[in-house]
C-alpha atoms as a PDB file:
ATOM      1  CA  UNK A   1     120.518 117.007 112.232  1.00  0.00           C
ATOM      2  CA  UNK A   2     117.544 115.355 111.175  1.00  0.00           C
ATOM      3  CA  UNK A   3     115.579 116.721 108.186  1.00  0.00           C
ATOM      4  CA  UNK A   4     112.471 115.827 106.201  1.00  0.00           C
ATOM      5  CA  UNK A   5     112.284 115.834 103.074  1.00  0.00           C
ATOM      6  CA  UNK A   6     109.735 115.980 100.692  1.00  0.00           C
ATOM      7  CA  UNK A   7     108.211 116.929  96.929  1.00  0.00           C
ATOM      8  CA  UNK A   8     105.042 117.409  95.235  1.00  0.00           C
ATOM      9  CA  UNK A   9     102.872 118.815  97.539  1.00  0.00           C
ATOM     10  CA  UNK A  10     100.382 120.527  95.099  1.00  0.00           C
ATOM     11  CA  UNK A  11      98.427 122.272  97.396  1.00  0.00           C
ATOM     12  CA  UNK A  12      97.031 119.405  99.479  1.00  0.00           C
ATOM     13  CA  UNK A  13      97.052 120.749 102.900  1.00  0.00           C
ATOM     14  CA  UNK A  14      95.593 117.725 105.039  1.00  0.00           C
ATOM     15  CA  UNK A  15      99.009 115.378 103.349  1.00  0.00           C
ATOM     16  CA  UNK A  16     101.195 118.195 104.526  1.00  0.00           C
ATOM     17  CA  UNK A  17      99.326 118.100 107.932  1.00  0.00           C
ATOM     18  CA  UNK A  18      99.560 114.463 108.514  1.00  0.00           C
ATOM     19  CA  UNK A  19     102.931 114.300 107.241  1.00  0.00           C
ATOM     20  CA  UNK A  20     104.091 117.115 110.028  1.00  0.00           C
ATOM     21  CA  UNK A  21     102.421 115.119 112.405  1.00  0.00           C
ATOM     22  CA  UNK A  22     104.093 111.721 111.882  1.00  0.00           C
ATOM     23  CA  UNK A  23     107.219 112.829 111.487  1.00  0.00           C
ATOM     24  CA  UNK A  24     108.111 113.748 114.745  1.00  0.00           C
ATOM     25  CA  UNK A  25     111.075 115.755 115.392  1.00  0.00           C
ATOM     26  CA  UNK A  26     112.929 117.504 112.318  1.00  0.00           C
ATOM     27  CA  UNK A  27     115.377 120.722 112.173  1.00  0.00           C
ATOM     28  CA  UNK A  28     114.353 121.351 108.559  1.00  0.00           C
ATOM     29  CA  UNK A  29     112.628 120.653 105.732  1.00  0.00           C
ATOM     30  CA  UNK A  30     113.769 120.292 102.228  1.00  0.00           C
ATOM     31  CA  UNK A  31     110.937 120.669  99.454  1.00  0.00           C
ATOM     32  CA  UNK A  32     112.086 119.701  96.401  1.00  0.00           C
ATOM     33  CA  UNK A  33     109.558 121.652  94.430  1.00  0.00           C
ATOM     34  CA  UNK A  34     105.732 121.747  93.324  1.00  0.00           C
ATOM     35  CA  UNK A  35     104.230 123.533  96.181  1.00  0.00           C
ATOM     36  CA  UNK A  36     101.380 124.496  94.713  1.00  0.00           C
ATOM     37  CA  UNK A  37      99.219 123.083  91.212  1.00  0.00           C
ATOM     38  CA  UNK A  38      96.663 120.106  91.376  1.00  0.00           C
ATOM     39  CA  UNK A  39      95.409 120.778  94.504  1.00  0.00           C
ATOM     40  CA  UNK A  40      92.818 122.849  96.566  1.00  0.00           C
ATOM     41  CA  UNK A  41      95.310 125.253  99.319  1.00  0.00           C
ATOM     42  CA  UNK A  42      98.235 126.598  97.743  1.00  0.00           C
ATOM     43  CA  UNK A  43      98.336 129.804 100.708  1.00  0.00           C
ATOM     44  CA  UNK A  44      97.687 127.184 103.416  1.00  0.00           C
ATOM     45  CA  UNK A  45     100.320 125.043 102.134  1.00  0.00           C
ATOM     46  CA  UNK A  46     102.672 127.775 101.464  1.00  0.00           C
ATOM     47  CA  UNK A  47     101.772 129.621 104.698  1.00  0.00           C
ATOM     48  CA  UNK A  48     102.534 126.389 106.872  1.00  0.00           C
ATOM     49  CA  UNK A  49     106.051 125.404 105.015  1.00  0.00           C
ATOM     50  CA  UNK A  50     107.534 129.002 105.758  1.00  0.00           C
ATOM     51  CA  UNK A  51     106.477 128.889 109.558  1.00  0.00           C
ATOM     52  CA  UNK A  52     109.813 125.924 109.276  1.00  0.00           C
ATOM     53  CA  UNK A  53     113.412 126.641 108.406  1.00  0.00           C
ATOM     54  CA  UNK A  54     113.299 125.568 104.915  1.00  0.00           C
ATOM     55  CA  UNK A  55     115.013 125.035 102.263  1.00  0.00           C
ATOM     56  CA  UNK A  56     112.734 125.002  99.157  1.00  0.00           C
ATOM     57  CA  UNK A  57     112.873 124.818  95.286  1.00  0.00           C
ATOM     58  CA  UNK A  58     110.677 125.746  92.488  1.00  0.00           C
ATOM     59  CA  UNK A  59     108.875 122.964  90.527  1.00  0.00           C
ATOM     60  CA  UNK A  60     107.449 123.163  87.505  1.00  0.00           C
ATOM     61  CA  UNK A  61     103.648 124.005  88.737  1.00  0.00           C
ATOM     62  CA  UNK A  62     105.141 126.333  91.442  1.00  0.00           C
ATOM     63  CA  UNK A  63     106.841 128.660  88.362  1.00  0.00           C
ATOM     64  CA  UNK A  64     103.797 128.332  86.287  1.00  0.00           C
ATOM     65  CA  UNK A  65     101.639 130.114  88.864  1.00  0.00           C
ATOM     66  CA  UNK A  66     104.413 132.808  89.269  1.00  0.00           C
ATOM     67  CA  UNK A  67     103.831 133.028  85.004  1.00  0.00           C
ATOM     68  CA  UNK A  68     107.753 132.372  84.724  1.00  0.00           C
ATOM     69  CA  UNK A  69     107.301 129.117  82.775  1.00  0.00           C
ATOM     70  CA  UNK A  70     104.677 128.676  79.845  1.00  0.00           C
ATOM     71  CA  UNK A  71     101.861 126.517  79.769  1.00  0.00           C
ATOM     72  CA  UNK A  72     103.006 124.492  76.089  1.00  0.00           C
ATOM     73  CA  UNK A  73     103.976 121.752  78.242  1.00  0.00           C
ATOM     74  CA  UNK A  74     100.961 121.062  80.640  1.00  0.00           C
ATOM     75  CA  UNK A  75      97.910 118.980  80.049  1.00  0.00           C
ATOM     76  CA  UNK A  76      94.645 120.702  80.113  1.00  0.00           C
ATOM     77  CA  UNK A  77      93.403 119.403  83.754  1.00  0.00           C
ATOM     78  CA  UNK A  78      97.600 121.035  84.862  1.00  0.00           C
ATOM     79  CA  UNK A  79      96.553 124.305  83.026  1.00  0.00           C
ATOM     80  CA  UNK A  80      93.055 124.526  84.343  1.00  0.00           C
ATOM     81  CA  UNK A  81      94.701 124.255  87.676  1.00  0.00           C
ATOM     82  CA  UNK A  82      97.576 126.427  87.226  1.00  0.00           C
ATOM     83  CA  UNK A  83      95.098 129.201  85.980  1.00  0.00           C
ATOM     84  CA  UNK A  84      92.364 128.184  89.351  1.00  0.00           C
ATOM     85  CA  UNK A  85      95.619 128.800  91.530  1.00  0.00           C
ATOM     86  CA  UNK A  86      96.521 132.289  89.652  1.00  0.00           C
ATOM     87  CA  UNK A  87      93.207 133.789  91.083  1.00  0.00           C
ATOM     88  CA  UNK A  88      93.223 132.252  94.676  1.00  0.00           C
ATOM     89  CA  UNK A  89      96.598 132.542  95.773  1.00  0.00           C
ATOM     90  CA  UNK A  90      98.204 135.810  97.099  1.00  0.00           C
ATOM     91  CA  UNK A  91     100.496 138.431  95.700  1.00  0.00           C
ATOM     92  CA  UNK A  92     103.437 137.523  98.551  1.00  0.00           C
ATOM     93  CA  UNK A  93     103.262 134.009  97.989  1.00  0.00           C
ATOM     94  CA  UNK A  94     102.942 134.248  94.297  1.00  0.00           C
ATOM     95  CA  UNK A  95     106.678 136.736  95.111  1.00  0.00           C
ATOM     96  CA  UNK A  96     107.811 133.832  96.737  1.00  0.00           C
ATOM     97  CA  UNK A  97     107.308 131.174  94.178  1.00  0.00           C
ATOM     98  CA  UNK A  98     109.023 133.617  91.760  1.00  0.00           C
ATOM     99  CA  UNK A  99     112.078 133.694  94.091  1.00  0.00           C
ATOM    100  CA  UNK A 100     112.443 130.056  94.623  1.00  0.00           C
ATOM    101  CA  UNK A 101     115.310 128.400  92.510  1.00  0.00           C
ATOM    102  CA  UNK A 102     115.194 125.802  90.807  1.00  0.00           C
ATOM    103  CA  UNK A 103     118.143 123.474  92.483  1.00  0.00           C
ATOM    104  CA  UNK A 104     120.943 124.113  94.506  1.00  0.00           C
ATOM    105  CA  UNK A 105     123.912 122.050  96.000  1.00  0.00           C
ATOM    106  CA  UNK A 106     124.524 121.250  99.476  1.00  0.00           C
ATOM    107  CA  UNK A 107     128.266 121.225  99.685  1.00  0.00           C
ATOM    108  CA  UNK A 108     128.944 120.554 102.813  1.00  0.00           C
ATOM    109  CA  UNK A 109     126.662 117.442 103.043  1.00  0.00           C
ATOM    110  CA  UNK A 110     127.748 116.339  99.478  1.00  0.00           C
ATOM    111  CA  UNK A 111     124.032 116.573  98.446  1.00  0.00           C
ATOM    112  CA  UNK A 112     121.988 117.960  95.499  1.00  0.00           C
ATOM    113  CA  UNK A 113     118.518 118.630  95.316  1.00  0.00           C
ATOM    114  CA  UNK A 114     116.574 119.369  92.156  1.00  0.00           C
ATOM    115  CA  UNK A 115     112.985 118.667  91.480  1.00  0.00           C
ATOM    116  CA  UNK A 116     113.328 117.323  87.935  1.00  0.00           C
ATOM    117  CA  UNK A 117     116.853 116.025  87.426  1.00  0.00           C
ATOM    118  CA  UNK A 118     120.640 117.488  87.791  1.00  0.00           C
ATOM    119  CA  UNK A 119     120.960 117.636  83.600  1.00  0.00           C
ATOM    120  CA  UNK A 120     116.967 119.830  83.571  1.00  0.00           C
ATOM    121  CA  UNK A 121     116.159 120.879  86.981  1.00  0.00           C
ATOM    122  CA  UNK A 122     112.753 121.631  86.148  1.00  0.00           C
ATOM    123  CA  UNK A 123     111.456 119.291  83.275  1.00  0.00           C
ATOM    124  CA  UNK A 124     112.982 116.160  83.033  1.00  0.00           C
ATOM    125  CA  UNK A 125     111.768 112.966  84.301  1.00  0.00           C
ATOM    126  CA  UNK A 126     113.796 110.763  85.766  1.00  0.00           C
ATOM    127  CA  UNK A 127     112.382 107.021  85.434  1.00  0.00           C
ATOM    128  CA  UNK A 128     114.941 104.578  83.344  1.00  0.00           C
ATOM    129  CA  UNK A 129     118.932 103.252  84.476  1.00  0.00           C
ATOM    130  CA  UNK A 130     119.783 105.276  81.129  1.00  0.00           C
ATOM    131  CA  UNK A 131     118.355 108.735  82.038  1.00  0.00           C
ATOM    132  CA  UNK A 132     119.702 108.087  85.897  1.00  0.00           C
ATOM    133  CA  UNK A 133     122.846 106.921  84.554  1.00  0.00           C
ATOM    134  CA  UNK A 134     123.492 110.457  82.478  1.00  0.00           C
ATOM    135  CA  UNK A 135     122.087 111.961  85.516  1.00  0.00           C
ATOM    136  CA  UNK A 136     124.349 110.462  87.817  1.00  0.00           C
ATOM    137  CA  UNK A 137     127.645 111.242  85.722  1.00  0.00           C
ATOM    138  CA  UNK A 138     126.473 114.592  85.421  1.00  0.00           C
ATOM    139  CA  UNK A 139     125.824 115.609  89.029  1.00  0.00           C
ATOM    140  CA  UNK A 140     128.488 117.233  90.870  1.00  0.00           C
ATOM    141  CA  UNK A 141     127.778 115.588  94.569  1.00  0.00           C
ATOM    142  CA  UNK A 142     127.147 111.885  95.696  1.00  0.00           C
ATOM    143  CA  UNK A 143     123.867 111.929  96.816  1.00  0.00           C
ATOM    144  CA  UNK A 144     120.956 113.214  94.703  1.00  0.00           C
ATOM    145  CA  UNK A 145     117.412 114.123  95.903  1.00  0.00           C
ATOM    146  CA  UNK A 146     115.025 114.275  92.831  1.00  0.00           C
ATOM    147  CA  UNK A 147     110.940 114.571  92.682  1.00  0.00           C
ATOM    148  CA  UNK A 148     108.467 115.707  89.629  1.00  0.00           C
ATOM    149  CA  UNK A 149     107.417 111.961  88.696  1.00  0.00           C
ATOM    150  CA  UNK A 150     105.372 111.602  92.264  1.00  0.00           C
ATOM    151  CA  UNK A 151     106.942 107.684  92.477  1.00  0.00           C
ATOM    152  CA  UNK A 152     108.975 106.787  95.439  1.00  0.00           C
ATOM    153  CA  UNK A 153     112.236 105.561  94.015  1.00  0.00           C
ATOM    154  CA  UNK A 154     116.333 104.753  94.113  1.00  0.00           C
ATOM    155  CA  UNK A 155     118.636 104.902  91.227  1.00  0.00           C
ATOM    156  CA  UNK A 156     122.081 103.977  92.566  1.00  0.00           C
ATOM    157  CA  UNK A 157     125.613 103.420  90.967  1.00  0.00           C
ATOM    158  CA  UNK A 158     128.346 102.046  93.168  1.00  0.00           C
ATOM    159  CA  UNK A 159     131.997 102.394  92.444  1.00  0.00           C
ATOM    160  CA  UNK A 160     132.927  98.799  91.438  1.00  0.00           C
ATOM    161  CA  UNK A 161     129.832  98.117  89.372  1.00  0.00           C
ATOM    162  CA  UNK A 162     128.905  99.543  85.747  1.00  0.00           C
ATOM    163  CA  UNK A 163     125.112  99.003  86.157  1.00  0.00           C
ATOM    164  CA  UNK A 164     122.507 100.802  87.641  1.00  0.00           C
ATOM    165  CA  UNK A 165     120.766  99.986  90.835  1.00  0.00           C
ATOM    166  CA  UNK A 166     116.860 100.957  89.969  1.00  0.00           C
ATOM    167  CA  UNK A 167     114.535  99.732  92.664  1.00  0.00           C
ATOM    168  CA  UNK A 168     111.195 101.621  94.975  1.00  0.00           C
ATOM    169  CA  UNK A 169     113.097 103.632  97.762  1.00  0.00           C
ATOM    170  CA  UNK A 170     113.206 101.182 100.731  1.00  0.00           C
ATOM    171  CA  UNK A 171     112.237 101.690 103.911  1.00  0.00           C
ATOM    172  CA  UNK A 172     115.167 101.996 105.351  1.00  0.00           C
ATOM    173  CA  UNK A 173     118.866 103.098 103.344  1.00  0.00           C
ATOM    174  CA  UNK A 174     122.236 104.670 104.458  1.00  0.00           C
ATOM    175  CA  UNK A 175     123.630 106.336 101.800  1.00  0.00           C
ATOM    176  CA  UNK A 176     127.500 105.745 101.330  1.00  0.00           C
ATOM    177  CA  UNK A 177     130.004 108.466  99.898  1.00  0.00           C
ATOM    178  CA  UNK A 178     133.006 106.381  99.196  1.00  0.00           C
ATOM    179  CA  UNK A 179     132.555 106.434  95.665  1.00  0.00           C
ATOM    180  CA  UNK A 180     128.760 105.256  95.311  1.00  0.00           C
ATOM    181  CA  UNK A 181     126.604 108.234  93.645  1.00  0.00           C
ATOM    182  CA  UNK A 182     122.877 108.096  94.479  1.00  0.00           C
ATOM    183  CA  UNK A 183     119.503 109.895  93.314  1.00  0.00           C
ATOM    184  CA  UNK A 184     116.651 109.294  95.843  1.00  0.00           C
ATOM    185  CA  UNK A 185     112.918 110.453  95.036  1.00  0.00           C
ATOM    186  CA  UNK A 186     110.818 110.620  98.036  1.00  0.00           C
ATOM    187  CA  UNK A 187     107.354 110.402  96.452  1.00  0.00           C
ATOM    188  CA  UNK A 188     104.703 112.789  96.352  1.00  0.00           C
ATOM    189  CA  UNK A 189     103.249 114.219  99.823  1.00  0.00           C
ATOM    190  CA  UNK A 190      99.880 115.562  97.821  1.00  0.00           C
ATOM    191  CA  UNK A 191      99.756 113.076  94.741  1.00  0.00           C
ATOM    192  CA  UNK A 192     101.029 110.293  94.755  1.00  0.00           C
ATOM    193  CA  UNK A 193     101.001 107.908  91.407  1.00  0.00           C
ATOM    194  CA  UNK A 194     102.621 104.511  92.589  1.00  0.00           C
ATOM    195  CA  UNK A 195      99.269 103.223  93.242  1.00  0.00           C
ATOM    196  CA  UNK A 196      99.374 103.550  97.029  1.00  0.00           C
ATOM    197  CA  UNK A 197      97.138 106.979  97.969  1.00  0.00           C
ATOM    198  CA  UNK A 198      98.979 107.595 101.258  1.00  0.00           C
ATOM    199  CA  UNK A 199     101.359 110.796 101.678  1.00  0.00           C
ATOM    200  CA  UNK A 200     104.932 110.058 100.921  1.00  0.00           C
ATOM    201  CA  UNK A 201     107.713 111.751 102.931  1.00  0.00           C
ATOM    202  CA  UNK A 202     111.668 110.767 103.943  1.00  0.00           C
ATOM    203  CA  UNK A 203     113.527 111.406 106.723  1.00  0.00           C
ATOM    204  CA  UNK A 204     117.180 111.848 106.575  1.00  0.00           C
ATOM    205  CA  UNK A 205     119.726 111.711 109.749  1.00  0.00           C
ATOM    206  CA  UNK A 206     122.476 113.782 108.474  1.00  0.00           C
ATOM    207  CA  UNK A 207     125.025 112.492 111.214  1.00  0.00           C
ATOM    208  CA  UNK A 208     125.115 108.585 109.947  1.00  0.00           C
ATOM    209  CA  UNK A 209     123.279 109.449 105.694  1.00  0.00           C
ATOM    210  CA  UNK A 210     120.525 106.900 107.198  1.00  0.00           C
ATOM    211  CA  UNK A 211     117.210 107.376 105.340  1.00  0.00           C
ATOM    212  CA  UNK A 212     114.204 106.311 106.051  1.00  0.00           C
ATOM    213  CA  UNK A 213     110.845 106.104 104.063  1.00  0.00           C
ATOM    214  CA  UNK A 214     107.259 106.781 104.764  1.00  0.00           C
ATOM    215  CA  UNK A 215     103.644 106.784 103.758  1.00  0.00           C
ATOM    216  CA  UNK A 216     100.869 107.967 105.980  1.00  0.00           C
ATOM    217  CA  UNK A 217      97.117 108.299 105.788  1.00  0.00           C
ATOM    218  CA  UNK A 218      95.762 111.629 105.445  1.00  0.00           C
ATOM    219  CA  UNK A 219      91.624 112.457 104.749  1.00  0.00           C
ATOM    220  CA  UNK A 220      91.878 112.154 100.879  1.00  0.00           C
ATOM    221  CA  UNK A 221      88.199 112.497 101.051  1.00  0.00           C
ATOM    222  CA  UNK A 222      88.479 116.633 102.899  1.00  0.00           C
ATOM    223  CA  UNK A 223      90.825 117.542 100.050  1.00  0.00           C
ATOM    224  CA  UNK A 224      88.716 116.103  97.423  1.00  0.00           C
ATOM    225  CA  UNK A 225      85.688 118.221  98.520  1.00  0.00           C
ATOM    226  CA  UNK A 226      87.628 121.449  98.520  1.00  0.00           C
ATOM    227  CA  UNK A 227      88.481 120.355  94.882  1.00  0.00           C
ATOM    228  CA  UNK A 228      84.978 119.823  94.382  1.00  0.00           C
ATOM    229  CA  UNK A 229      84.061 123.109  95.533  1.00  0.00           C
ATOM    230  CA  UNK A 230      86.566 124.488  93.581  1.00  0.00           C
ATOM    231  CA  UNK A 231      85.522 123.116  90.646  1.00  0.00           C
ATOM    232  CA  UNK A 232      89.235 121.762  89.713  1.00  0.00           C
ATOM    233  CA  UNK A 233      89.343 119.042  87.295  1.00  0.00           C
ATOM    234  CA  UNK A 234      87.442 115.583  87.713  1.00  0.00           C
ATOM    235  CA  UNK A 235      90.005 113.646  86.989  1.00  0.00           C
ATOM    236  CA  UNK A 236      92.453 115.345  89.399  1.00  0.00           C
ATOM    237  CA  UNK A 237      89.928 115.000  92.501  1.00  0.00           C
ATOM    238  CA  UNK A 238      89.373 110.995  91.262  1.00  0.00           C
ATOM    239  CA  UNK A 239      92.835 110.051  90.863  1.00  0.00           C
ATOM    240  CA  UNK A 240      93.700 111.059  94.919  1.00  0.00           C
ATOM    241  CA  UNK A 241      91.798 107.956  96.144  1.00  0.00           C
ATOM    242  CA  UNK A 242      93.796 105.855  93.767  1.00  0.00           C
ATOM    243  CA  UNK A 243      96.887 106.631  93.792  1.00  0.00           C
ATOM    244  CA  UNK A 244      97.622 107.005  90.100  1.00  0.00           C
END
């Protein structure tokens, strides 16, 4: 079974487009949360996700739109966006947002997906070995699939070693069970902020735990104009060519 996996979206149909169309051959997609926020097509994007089998969480953004989560927490150009998205996106898809949850645990596979981290499935950031070490002790499977800070990136702990492996997700990984715990963050498919503006996106063969890694180009410029047209924030239609 091969499935794609992916986080961060934020509306940007053209990523999601390209990344459907590089991928090749999946049987489902995991989405580990923010659907919708930042970006210019929240009912294409959601529209086009459902037409897969899915399996799909709720990020931060996506339960802001749904008003289940305040805006305390959100920088100005995040709530300017969240309250664009309230007024263009529609009633069933703001149900579904609503209905997503927040994590859940693939027992079979030995696999957890959140889109913040196993300790705070929606808020925290997972970026330091001492964070991804708590996280890692806490989490009830081996393998961990985390997004919310848009940077491609492995924490890893194996059995024998009391360190932290903290490194940019590689290209190419197979993810042992014997013992070795590991939280993998695919990047962001709609904004990414490792400096490189291409879509990120994994694939993951569920038969050998191989995982692979990718970036593809997408026309940053198309989404930047529906921004523009929307009049979403400045900063949020600049910082797609970059990267940041």
């Amino acid at each position: 079974m091969r499935i794609l996996i992916l986080s961060d979206l934020h509306a940007n149909y053209h990523a999601l487009d390209a990344i459907l169309r590089a991928a090749g051959q999946f049987d489902q997609i995991w989405c580990l949360g923010d659907v919708v926020g930042y970006g210019p097509e929240p009912n294409e994007c959601i529209e086009r996700l459902r037409a897969f089998d899915l399996v799909c969480l709720a990020g931060n953004h996506d339960l802001a739109v749904a008003e289940k989560l305040g805006l305390d927490d959100f920088n100005p150009d995040a709530r300017e966006a969240v309250y664009w998205t309230r007024t263009q996106i529609t009633y069933a898809h703001t149900n579904w947002l609503a209905a997503l949850p927040t994590h859940t645990t693939l027992a079979a596979h030995g696999i957890t997906l959140v889109h913040g981290s196993p300790r705070d499935a929606v808020w925290e950031y997972i970026m330091t070995p001492p964070v991804a070490r708590a996280c890692l002790a806490q989490m009830e499977t081996p393998i961990g699939f985390n997004g919310h800070t848009h940077v491609p990136y492995l924490f890893g702990k194996p059995l024998y070693e009391s360190g932290v492996i903290a490194e940019p997700l590689p290209a190419r990984l197979t993810l042992t069970q014997g013992g070795d715990r590991w939280l993998i963050n695919p990047g962001s498919a709609g904004q990414p902020r490792d400096e490189d503006p291409r879509a990120a996106y994994a694939l993951l063969d569920l038969a050998t735990l191989t995982l692979t890694h990718h970036r593809v180009q997408y026309d940053v410029a198309a989404t930047q104009k529906l921004m523009k047209q929307a009049q979403l924030p400045s900063r949020l239609i600049r910082r797609l060519r970059f990267g940041q």
